[in-house]
Protein backbone atom coordinates (compact mmCIF):
# COMPACT_ATOMS: atom_id res chain seq x y z
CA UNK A 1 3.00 -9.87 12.05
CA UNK A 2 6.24 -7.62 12.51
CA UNK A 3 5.03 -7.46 16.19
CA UNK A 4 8.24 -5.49 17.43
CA UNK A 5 7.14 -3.03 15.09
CA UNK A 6 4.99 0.36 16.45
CA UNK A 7 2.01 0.87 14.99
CA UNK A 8 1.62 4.60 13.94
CA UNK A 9 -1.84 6.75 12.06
CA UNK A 10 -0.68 9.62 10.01
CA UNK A 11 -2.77 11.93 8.39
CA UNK A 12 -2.67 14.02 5.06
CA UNK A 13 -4.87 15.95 3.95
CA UNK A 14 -7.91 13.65 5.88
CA UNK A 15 -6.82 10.47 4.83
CA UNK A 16 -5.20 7.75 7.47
CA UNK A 17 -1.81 6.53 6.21
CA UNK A 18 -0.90 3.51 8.57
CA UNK A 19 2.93 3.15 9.61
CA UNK A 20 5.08 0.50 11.29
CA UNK A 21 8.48 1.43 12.71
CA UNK A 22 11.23 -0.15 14.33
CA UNK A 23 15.37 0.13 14.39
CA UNK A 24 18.13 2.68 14.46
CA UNK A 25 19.95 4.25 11.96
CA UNK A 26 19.76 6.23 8.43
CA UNK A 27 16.49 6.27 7.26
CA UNK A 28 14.73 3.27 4.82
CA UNK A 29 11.66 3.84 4.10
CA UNK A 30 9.63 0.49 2.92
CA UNK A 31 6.65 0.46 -0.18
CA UNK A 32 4.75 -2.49 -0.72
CA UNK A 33 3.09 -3.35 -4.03
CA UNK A 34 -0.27 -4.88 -5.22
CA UNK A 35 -2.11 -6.34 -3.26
CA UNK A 36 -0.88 -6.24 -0.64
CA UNK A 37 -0.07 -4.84 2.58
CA UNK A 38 3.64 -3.59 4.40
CA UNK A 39 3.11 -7.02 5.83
CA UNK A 40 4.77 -8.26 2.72
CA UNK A 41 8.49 -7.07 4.21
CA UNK A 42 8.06 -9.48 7.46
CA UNK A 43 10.83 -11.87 5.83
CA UNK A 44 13.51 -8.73 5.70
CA UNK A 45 12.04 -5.93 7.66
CA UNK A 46 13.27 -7.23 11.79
CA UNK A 47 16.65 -7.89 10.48
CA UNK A 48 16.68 -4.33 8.44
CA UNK A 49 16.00 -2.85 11.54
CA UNK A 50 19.27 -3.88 13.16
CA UNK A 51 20.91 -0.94 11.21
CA UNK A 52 18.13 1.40 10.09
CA UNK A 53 15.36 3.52 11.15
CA UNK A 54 12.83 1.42 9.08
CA UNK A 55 9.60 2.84 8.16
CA UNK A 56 7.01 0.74 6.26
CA UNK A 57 4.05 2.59 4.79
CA UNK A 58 0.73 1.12 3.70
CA UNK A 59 -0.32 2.77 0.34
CA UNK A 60 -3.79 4.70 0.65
CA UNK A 61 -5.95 2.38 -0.60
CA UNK A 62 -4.46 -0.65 0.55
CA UNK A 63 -4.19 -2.51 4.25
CA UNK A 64 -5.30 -0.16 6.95
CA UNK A 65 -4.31 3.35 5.44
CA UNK A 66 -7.53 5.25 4.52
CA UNK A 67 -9.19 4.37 1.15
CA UNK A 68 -10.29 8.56 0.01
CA UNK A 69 -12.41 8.69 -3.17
CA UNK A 70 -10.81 8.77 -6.53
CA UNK A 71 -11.86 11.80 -8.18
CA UNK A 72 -11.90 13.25 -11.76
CA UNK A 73 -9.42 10.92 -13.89
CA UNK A 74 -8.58 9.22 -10.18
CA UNK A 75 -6.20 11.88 -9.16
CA UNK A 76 -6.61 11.13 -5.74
CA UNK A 77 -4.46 7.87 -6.68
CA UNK A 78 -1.93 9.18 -9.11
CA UNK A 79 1.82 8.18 -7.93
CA UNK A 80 1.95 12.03 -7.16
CA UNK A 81 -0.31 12.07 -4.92
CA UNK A 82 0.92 8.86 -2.95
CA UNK A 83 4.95 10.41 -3.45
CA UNK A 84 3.53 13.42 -1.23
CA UNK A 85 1.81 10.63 1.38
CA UNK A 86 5.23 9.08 1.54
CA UNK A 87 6.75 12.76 1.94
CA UNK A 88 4.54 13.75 4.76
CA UNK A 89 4.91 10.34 6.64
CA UNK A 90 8.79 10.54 6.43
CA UNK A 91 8.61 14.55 7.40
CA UNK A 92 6.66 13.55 10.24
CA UNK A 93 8.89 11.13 12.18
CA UNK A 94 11.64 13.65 11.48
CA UNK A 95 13.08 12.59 8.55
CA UNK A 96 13.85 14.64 5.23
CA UNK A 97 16.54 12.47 3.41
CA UNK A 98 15.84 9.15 2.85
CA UNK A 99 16.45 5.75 1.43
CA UNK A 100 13.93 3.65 -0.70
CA UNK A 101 13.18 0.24 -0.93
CA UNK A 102 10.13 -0.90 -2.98
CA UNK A 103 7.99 -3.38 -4.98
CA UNK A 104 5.88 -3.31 -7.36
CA UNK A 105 3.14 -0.20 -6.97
CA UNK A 106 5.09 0.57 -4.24
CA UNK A 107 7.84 0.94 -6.90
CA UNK A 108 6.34 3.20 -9.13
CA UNK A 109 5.44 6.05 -6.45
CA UNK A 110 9.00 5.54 -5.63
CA UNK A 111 10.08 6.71 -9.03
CA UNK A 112 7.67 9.34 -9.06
CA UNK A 113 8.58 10.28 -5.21
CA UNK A 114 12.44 10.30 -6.74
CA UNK A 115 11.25 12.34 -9.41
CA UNK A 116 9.02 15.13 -7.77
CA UNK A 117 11.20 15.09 -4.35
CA UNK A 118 15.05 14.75 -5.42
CA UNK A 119 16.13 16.71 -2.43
CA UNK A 120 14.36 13.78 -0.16
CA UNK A 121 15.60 10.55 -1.70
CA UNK A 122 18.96 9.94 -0.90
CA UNK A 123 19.25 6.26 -2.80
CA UNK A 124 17.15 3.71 -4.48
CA UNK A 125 16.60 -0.14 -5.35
CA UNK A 126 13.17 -1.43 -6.82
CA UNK A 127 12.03 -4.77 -7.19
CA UNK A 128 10.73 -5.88 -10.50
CA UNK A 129 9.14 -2.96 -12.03
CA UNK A 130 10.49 -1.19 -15.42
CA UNK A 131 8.85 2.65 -15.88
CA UNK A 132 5.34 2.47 -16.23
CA UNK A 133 5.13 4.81 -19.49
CA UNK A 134 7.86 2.19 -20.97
CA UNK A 135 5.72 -0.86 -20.42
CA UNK A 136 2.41 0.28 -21.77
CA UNK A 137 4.23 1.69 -24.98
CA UNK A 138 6.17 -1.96 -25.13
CA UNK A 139 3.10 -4.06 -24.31
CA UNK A 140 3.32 -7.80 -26.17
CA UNK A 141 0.61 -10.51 -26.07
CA UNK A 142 2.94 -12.40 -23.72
CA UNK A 143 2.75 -9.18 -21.43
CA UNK A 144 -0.74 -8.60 -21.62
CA UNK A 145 -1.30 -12.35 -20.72
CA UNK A 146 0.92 -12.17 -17.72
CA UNK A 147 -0.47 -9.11 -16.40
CA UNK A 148 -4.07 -8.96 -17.23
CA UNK A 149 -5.04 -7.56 -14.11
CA UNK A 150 -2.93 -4.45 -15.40
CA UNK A 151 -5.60 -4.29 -18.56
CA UNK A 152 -9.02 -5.69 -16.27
CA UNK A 153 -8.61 -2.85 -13.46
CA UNK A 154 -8.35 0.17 -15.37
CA UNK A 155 -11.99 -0.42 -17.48
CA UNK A 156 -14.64 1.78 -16.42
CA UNK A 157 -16.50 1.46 -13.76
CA UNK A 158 -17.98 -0.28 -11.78
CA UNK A 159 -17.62 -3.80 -13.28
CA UNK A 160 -14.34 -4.27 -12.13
CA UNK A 161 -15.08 -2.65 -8.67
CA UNK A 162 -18.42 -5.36 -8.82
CA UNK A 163 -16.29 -8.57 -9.90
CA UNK A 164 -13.48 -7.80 -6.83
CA UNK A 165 -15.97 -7.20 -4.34
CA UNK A 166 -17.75 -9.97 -5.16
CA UNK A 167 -15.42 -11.89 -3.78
CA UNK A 168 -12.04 -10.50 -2.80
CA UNK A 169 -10.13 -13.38 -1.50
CA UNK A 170 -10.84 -15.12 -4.33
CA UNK A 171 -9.45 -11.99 -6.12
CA UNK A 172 -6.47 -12.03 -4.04
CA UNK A 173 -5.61 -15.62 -4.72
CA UNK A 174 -6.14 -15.81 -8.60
CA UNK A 175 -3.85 -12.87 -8.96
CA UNK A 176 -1.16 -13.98 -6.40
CA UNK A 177 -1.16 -17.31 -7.15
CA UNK A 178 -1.11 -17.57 -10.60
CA UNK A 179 2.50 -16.48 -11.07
CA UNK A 180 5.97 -18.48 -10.48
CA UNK A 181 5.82 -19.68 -7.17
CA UNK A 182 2.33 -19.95 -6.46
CA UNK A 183 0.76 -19.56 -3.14
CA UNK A 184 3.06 -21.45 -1.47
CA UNK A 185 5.82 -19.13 -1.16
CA UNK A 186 3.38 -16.85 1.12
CA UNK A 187 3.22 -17.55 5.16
CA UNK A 188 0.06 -17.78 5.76
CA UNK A 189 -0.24 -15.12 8.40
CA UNK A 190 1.14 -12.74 5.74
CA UNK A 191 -1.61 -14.16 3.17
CA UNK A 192 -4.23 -13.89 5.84
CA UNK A 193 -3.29 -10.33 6.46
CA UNK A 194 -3.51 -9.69 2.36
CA UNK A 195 -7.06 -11.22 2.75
CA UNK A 196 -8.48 -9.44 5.82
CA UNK A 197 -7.32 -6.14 3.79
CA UNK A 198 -8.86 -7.02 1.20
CA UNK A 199 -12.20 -7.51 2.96
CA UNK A 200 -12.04 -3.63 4.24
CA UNK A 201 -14.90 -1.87 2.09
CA UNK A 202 -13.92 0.33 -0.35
CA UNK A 203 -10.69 -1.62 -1.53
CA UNK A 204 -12.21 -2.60 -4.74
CA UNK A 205 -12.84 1.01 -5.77
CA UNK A 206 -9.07 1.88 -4.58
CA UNK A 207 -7.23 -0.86 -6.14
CA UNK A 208 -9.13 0.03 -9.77
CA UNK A 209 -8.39 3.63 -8.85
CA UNK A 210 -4.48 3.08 -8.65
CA UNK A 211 -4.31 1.24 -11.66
CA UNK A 212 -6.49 3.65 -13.35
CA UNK A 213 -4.45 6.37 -12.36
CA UNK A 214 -1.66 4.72 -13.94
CA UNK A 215 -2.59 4.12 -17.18
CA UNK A 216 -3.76 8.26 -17.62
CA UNK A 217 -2.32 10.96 -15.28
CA UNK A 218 0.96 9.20 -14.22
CA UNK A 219 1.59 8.35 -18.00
CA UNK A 220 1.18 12.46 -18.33
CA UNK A 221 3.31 12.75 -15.60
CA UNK A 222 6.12 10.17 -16.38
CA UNK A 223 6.00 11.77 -20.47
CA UNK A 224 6.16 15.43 -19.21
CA UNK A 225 9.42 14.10 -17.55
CA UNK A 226 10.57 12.36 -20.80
CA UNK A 227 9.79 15.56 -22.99
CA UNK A 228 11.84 17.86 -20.69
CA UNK A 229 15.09 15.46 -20.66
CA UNK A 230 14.50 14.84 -16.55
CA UNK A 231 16.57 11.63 -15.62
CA UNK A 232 16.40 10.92 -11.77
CA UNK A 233 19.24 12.01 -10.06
CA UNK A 234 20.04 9.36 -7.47
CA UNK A 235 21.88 6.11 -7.48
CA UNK A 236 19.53 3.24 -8.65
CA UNK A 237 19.35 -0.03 -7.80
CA UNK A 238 16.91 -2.39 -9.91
CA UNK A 239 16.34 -6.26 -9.38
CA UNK A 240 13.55 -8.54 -11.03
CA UNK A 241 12.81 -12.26 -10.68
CA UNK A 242 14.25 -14.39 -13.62
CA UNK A 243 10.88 -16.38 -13.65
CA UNK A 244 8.94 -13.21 -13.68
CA UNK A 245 7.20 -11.47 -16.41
CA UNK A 246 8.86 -8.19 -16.38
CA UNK A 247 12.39 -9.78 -16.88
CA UNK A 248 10.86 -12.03 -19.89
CA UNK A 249 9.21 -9.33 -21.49
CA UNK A 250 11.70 -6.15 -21.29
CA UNK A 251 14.97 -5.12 -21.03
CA UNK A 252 14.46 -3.59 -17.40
CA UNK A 253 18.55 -1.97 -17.07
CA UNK A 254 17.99 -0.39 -20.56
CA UNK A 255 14.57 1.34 -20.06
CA UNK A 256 15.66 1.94 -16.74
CA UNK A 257 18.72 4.00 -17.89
CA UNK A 258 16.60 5.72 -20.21
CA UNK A 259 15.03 7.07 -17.36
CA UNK A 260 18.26 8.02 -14.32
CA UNK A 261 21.75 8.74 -14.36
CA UNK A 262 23.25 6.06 -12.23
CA UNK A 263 21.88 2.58 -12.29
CA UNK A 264 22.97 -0.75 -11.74
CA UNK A 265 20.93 -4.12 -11.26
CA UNK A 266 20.50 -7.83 -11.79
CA UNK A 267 17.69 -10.55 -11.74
CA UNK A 268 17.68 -12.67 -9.17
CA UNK A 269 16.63 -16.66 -9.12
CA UNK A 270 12.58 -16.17 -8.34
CA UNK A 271 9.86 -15.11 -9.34
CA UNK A 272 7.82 -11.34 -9.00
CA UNK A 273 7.57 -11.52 -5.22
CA UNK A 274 11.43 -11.09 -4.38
CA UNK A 275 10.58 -10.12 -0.48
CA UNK A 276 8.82 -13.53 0.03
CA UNK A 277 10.64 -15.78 -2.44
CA UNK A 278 14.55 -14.63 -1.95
CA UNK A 279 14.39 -12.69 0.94
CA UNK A 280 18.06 -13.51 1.63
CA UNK A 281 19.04 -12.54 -1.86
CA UNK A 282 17.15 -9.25 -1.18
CA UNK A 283 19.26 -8.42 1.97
CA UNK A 284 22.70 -9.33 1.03
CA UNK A 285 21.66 -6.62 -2.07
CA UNK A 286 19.77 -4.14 0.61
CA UNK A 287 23.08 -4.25 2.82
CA UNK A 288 25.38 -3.76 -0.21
CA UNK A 289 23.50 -0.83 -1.85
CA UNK A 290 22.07 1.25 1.21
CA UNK A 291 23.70 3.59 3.54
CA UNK A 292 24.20 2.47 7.30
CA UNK A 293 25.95 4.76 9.03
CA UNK A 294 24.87 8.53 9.43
């Protein structure tokens, strides 16, 4: 998929961080979520590229960046530590201002990239998230039931590690398919790209690592922010799917402006996986909100 794209290997600090690029322009810089792979932007990314330098990162721990163990408290996961992969990928290809367009985990080291790097971010617009620290302190039965992965990943290990591994398609499937749209709204290159990552050893241990992570040190993180009155300084953009659980369950604009100065935002008609459900939606909103020309 997204075969006009190059295919780049990073390092930081030992571990591969795998990058696709393609276009001209100011710099976008792409985060997928969970879990899968930058191949979830192949709906938006080639006609992105038209008018900017698009750069599309695959989290460590997920499709073929480098999967480094988790450490004490899984620090090695923390949205800090990814923010500073996302840093050193867009330093490297020349780049120290940038936009950001992200889903889901890819979302939340966004806001923690915004947060630790404000001289780097230029603008903003997530898809479907509200702050992490805000949804564990709001958590409902409805929530819980809609996200249970968010509650089965972060026990210790290794049963969850075991259960995944197991058998990860199967994994893959139950959590992706279970919400709004099903299965069906996935190509099925894209969903046999999710799979195959998957598959790579070790992805087990990372995925429970990142959720781990945030459910302890990005909660210390994100509250160290809330104690000292730090609100994000760029313009913010967030959208959520009407049929998705985030919407349903919290008032995303309001804990959102809790949390930056400038923000603005709308559900859309779909469910959590905006990129592959509304992907026109999504760019008619991408072209509106980001800068083009440099």
């Amino acid at each position: 998929m997204l075969e006009k794209f190059d295919r780049i290997t990073l390092e930081r600090e030992g571990v591969p961080l795998a990058v696709r690029r393609a276009g001209k322009g100011q710099p976008l810089l792409l985060l997928h979520g969970h879990p899968q792979t930058a191949s979830m932007w192949h709906r938006v990314a080639p006609d992105l590229a038209r008018d900017f330098d698009l750069v599309l990162l695959d989290l460590r721990g997920y499709g073929d960046s480098g999967r480094p163990p988790a450490g004490e408290g899984s620090t090695a996961y923390s949205k800090r530590e990814m923010a500073l992969d996302a840093v050193h990928v867009m330093r490297s290809l020349g780049h120290e201002r940038f936009q950001v367009l992200a889903h889901d985990r890819g979302a939340r080291v966004a806001h923690r990239l915004a947060a630790d790097h404000p001289q780097a971010v230029d603008r903003m617009l997530l898809l479907d998230i509200a702050p992490t620290l805000a949804m564990y302190r709001n958590t409902t039965q409805a929530f819980a039931t809609a996200y249970w992965h968010w509650f089965f990943l972060v026990q210790p290990p290794p049963l969850p590690e075991a259960l995944i591994a197991s058998d990860p398609v199967r994994y893959i499937r139950s959590v992706m398919g279970s919400r709004h749209a099903g299965l069906a709204c996935f190509a099925p290159e894209a969903l046999a790209e999710y799979e195959r990552c998957v598959r790579i050893p070790g992805t087990a241990e990372s995925i429970c690592a990142d959720y781990r992570a945030s459910a302890g040190i990005d909660l210390v993180h994100d509250q160290a922010d809330v104690d000292a009155g730090r609100l994000l300084q760029q313009p913010l953009r967030v959208l959520w799917g009407e049929h998705g659980a985030v919407g349903r369950n919290f008032d995303v604009l309001a804990l959102w402006r809790d949390r930056a100065r400038e923000v603005s935002g709308r559900s859309l008609p779909c469910g959590h996986y905006i990129a592959e459900e509304a992907p026109d939606l999504l760019l008619q909103e991408a072209r509106t909100f980001f800068r083009r020309q440099k």
